[in-house]
C-alpha atoms as a PDB file:
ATOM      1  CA  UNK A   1      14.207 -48.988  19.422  1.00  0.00           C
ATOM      2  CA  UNK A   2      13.024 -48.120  16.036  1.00  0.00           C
ATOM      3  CA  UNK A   3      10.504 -50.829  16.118  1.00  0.00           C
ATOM      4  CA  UNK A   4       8.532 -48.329  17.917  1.00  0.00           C
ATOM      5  CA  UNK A   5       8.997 -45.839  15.418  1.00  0.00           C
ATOM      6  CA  UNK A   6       7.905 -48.297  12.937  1.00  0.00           C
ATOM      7  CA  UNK A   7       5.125 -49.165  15.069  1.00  0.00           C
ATOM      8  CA  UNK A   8       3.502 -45.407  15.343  1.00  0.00           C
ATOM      9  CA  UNK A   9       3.978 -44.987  11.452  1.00  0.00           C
ATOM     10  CA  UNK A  10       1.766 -48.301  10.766  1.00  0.00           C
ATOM     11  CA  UNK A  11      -1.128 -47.110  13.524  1.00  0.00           C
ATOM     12  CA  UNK A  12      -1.467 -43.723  11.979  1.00  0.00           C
ATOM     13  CA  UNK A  13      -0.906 -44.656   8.139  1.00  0.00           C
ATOM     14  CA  UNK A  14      -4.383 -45.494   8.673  1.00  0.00           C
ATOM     15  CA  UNK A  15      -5.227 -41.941   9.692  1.00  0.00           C
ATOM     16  CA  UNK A  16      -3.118 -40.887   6.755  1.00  0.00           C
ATOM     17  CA  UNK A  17      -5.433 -43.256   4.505  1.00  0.00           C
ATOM     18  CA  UNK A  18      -8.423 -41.498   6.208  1.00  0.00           C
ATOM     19  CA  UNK A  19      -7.087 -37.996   5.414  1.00  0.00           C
ATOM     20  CA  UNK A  20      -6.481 -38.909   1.848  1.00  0.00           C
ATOM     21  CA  UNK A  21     -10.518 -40.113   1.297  1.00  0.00           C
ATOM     22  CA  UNK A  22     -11.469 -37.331   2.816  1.00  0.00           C
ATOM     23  CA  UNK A  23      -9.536 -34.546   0.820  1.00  0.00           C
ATOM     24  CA  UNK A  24     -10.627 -36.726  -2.668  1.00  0.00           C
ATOM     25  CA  UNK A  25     -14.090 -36.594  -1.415  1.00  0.00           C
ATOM     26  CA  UNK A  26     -13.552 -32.299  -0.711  1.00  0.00           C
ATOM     27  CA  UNK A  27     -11.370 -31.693  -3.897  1.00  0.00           C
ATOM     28  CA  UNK A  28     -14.134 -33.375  -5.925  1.00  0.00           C
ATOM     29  CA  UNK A  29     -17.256 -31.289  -4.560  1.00  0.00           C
ATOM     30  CA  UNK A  30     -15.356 -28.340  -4.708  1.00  0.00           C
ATOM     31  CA  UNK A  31     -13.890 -28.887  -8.465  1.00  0.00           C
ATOM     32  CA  UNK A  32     -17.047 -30.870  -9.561  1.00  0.00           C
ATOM     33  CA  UNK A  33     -16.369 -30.026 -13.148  1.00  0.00           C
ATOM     34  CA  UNK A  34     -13.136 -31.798 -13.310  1.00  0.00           C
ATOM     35  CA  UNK A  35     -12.283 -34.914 -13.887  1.00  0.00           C
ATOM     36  CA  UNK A  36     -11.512 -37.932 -11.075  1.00  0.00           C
ATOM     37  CA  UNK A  37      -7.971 -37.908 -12.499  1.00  0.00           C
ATOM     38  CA  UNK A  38      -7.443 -34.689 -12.117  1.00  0.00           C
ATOM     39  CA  UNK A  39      -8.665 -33.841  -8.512  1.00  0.00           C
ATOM     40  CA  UNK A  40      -6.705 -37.509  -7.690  1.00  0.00           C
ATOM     41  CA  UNK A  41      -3.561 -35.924  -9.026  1.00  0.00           C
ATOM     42  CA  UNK A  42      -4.167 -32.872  -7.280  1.00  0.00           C
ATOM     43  CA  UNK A  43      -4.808 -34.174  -3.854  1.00  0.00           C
ATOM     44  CA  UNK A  44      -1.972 -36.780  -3.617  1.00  0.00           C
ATOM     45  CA  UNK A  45       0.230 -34.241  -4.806  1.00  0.00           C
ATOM     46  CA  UNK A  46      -0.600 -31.566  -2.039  1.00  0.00           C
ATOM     47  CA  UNK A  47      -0.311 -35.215   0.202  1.00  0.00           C
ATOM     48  CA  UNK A  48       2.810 -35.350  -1.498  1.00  0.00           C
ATOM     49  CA  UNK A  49       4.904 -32.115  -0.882  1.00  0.00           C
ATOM     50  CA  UNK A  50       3.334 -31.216   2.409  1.00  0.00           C
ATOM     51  CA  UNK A  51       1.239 -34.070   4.556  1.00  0.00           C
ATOM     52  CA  UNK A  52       3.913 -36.639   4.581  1.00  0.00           C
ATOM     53  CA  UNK A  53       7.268 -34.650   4.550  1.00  0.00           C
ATOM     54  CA  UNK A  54       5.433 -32.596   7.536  1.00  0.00           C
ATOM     55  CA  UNK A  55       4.310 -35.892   9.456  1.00  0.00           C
ATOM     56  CA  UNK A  56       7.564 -37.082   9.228  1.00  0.00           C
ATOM     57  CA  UNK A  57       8.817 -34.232  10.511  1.00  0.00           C
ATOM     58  CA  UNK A  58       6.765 -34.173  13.347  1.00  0.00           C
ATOM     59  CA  UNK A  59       7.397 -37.288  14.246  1.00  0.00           C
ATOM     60  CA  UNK A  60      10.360 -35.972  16.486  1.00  0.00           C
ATOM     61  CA  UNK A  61       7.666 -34.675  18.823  1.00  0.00           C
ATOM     62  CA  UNK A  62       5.221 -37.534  18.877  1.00  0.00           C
ATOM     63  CA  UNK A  63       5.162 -38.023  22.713  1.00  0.00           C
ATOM     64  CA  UNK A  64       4.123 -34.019  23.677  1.00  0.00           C
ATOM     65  CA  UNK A  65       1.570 -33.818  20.562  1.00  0.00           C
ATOM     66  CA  UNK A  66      -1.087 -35.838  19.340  1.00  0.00           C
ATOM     67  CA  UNK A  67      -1.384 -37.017  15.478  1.00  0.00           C
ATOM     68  CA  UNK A  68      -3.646 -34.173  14.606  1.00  0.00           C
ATOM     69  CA  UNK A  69      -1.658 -31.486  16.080  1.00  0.00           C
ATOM     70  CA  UNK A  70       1.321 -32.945  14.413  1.00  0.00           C
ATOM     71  CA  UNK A  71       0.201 -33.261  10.800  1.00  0.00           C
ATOM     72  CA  UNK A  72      -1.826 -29.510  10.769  1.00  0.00           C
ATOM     73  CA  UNK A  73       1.936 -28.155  12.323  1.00  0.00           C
ATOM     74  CA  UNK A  74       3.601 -30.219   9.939  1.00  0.00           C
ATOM     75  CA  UNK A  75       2.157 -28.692   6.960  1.00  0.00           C
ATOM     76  CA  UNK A  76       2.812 -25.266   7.896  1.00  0.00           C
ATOM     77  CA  UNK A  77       6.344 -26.993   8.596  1.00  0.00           C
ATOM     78  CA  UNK A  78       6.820 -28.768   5.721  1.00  0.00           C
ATOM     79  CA  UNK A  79       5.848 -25.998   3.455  1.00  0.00           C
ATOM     80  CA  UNK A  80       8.216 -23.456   4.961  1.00  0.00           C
ATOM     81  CA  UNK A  81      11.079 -26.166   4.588  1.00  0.00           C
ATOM     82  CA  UNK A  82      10.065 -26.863   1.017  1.00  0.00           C
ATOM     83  CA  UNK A  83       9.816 -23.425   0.127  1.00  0.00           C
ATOM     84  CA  UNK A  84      13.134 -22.752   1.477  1.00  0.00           C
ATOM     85  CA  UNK A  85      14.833 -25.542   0.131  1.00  0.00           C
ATOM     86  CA  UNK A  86      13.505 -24.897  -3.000  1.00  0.00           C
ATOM     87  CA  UNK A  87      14.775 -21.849  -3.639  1.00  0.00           C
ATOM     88  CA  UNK A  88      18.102 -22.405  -2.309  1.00  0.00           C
ATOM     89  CA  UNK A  89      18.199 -25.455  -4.771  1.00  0.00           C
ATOM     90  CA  UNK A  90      17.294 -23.266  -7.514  1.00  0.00           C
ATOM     91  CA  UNK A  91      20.604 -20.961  -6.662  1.00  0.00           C
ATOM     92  CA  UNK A  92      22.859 -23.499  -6.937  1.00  0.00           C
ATOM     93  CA  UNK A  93      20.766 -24.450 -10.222  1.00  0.00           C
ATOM     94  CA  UNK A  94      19.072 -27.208  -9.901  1.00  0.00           C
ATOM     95  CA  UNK A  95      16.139 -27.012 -12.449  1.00  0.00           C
ATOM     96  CA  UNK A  96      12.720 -26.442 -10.563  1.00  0.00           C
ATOM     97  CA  UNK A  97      11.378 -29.729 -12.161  1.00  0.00           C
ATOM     98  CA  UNK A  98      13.176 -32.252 -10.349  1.00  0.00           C
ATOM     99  CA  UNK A  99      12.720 -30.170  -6.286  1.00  0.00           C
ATOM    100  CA  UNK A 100       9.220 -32.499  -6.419  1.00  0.00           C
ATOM    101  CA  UNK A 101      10.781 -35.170  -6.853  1.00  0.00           C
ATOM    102  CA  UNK A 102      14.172 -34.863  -4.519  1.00  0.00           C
ATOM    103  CA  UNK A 103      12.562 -32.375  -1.908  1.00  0.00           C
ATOM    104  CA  UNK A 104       9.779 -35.045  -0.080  1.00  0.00           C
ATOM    105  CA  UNK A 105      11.496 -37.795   0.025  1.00  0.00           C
ATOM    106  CA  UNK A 106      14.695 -36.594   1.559  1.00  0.00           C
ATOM    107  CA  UNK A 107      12.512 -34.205   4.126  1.00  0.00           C
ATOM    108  CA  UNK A 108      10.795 -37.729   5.038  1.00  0.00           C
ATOM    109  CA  UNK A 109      14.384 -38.828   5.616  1.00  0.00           C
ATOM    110  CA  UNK A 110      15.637 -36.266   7.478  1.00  0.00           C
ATOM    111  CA  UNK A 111      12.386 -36.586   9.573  1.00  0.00           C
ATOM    112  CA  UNK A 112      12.537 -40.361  10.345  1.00  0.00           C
ATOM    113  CA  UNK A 113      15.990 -40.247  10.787  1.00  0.00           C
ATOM    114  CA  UNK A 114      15.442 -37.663  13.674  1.00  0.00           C
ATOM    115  CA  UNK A 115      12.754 -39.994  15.366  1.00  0.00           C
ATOM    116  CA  UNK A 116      14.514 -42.855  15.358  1.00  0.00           C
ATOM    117  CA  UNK A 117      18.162 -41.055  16.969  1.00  0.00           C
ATOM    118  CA  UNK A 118      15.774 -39.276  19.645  1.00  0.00           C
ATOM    119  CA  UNK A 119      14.325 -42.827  20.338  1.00  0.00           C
ATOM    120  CA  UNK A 120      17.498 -44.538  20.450  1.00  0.00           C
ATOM    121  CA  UNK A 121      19.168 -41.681  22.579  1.00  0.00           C
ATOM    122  CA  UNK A 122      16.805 -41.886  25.098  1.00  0.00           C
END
């Protein structure tokens, strides 16, 4: 059953690729002053805290929305769950350097997780 999960994440990395150009292509008429580095680092790291965590997320509802209606929600999603997470992270003192590193990948988790239990459950 989670071959099919699989499955939809290969078909729309290639959206994900897509989304990625595009944004580099934005970032770098909007900030044409900087540097290539720069506007890469800044656009995979936006991809980084809130595209993928928030398509993962999403991916629970993949049959009742379509992939653009899940990553724009997702985002929203993802950075109300980072936000939140964050902070509580930060009470029980975990310094603020490490929540970019810990936070995305364990949201992904938590959201692939979920789409593979609703696909086996059904």
């Amino acid at each position: 059953m989670s071959k099919e999960v699989f499955d939809k994440i290969r078909e729309e990395s290639a959206y994900l690729g897509i989304i990625a150009l595009v944004s580099i292509i934005i970032f770098k008429i909007i900030f044409y002053n900087e540097s290539m580095i720069n506007v890469l680092r800044i656009v995979f790291s936006l991809l980084w805290l809130f595209g993928l965590p928030g398509y993962f997320l999403m991916l629970h509802w993949q049959e009742s929305l379509d992939f653009r209606e899940r990553f724009v929600v997702g985002i929203a999603l993802a950075a109300a769950v980072v936000g939140i997470s964050s902070y509580y992270l930060g009470l029980i003192e975990i310094n603020i350097k490490y929540h970019g590193f810990m936070l995305p990948p364990i949201i992904i988790a938590i959201g692939l997780v979920s789409s593979i239990m609703k696909k086996t459950k059904v």
